[in-house]
Protein backbone atom coordinates (compact mmCIF):
# COMPACT_ATOMS: atom_id res chain seq x y z
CA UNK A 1 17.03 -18.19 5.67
CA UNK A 2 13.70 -19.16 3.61
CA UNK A 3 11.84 -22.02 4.33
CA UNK A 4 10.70 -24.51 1.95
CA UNK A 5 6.86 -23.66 1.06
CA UNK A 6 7.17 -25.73 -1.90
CA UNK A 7 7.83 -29.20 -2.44
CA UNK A 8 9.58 -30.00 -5.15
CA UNK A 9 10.21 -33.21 -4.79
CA UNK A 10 6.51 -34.08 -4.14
CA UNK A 11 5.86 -32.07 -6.94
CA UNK A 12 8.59 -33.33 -9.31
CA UNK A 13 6.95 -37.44 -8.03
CA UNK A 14 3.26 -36.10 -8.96
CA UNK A 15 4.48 -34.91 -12.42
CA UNK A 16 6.43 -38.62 -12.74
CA UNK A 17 3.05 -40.07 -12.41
CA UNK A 18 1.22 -38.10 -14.97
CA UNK A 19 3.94 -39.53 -17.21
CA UNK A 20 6.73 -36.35 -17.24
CA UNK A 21 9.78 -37.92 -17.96
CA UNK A 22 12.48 -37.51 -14.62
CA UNK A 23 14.08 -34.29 -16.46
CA UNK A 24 11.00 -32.97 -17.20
CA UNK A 25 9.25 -33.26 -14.01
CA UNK A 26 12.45 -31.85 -12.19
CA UNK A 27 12.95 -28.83 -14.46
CA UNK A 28 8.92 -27.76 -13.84
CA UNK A 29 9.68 -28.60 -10.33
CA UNK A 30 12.66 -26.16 -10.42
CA UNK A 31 10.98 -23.70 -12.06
CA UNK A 32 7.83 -23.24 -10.65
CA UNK A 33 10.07 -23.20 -7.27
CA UNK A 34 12.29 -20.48 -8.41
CA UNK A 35 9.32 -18.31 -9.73
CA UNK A 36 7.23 -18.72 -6.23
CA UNK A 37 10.33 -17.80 -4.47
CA UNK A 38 10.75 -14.65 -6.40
CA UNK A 39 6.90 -13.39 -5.67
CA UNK A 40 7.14 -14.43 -2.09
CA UNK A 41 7.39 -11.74 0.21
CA UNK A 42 10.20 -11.69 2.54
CA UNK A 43 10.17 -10.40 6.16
CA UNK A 44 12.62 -7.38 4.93
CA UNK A 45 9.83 -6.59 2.28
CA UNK A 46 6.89 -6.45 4.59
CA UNK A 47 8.82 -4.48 7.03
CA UNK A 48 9.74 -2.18 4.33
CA UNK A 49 6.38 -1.57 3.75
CA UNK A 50 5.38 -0.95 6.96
CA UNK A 51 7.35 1.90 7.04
CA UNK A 52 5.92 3.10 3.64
CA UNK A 53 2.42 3.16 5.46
CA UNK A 54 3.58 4.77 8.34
CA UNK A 55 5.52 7.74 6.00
CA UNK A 56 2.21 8.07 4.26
CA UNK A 57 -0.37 7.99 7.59
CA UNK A 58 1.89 10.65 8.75
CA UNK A 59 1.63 13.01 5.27
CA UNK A 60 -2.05 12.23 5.40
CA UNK A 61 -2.32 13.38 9.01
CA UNK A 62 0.20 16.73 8.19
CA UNK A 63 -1.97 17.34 5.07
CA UNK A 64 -5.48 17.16 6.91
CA UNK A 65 -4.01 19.77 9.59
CA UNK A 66 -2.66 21.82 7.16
CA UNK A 67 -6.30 21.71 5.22
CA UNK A 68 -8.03 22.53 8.46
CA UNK A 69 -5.60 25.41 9.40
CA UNK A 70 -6.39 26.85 5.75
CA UNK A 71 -10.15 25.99 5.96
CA UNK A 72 -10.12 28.27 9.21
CA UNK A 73 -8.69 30.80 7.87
CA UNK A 74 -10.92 31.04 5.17
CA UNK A 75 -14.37 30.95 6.82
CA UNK A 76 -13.08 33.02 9.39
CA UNK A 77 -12.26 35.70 6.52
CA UNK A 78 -15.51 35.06 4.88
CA UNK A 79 -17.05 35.43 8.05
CA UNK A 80 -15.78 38.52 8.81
CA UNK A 81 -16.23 39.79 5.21
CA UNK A 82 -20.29 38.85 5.94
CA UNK A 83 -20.13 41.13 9.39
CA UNK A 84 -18.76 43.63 7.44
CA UNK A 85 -21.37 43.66 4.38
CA UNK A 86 -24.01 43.24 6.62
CA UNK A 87 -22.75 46.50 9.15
CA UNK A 88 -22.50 48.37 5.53
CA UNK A 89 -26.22 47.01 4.65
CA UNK A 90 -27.28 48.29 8.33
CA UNK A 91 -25.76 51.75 7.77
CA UNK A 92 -27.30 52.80 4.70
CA UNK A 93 -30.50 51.65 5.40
């Protein structure tokens, strides 16, 4: 159930007085209602989103472990890689 957030009536009356004629005024008035109604989010819609947001925190968060897990695993190979060049280096000199 939506709740009136627009007047139309008050609107259609302001319109009367800045000379609309009564079908005039009450077809803006309709209009204008309809489109506000159909860009006004419902509490369905900003639910749904809510869930969107949490989906995507959650990816982020899965992503950013995943990135440190590889990032590990890389410095620790480079790392080892350096012990070993530098053990080599040792040797022949």
């Amino acid at each position: 159930m939506r709740t009136a957030i627009f007047d139309t009536l008050e609107f259609a009356k302001k319109l009367k007085a800045a000379d609309f004629t009564d079908q005039q005024a009450e077809t803006l008035a309709t209009a204008v209602s309809e489109i506000i109604e159909a860009r006004l989010a419902t509490k369905e819609d900003i639910a749904m989103l809510q869930r969107d947001i949490a989906m995507l925190q959650r990816d982020i968060r899965e992503t950013e472990l995943r990135l440190k897990h590889d990032l590990t695993l890389r410095l620790g190979g480079m790392l080892a890689g350096g012990i070993a060049v530098v053990a080599a280096l040792v040797k022949l000199l």
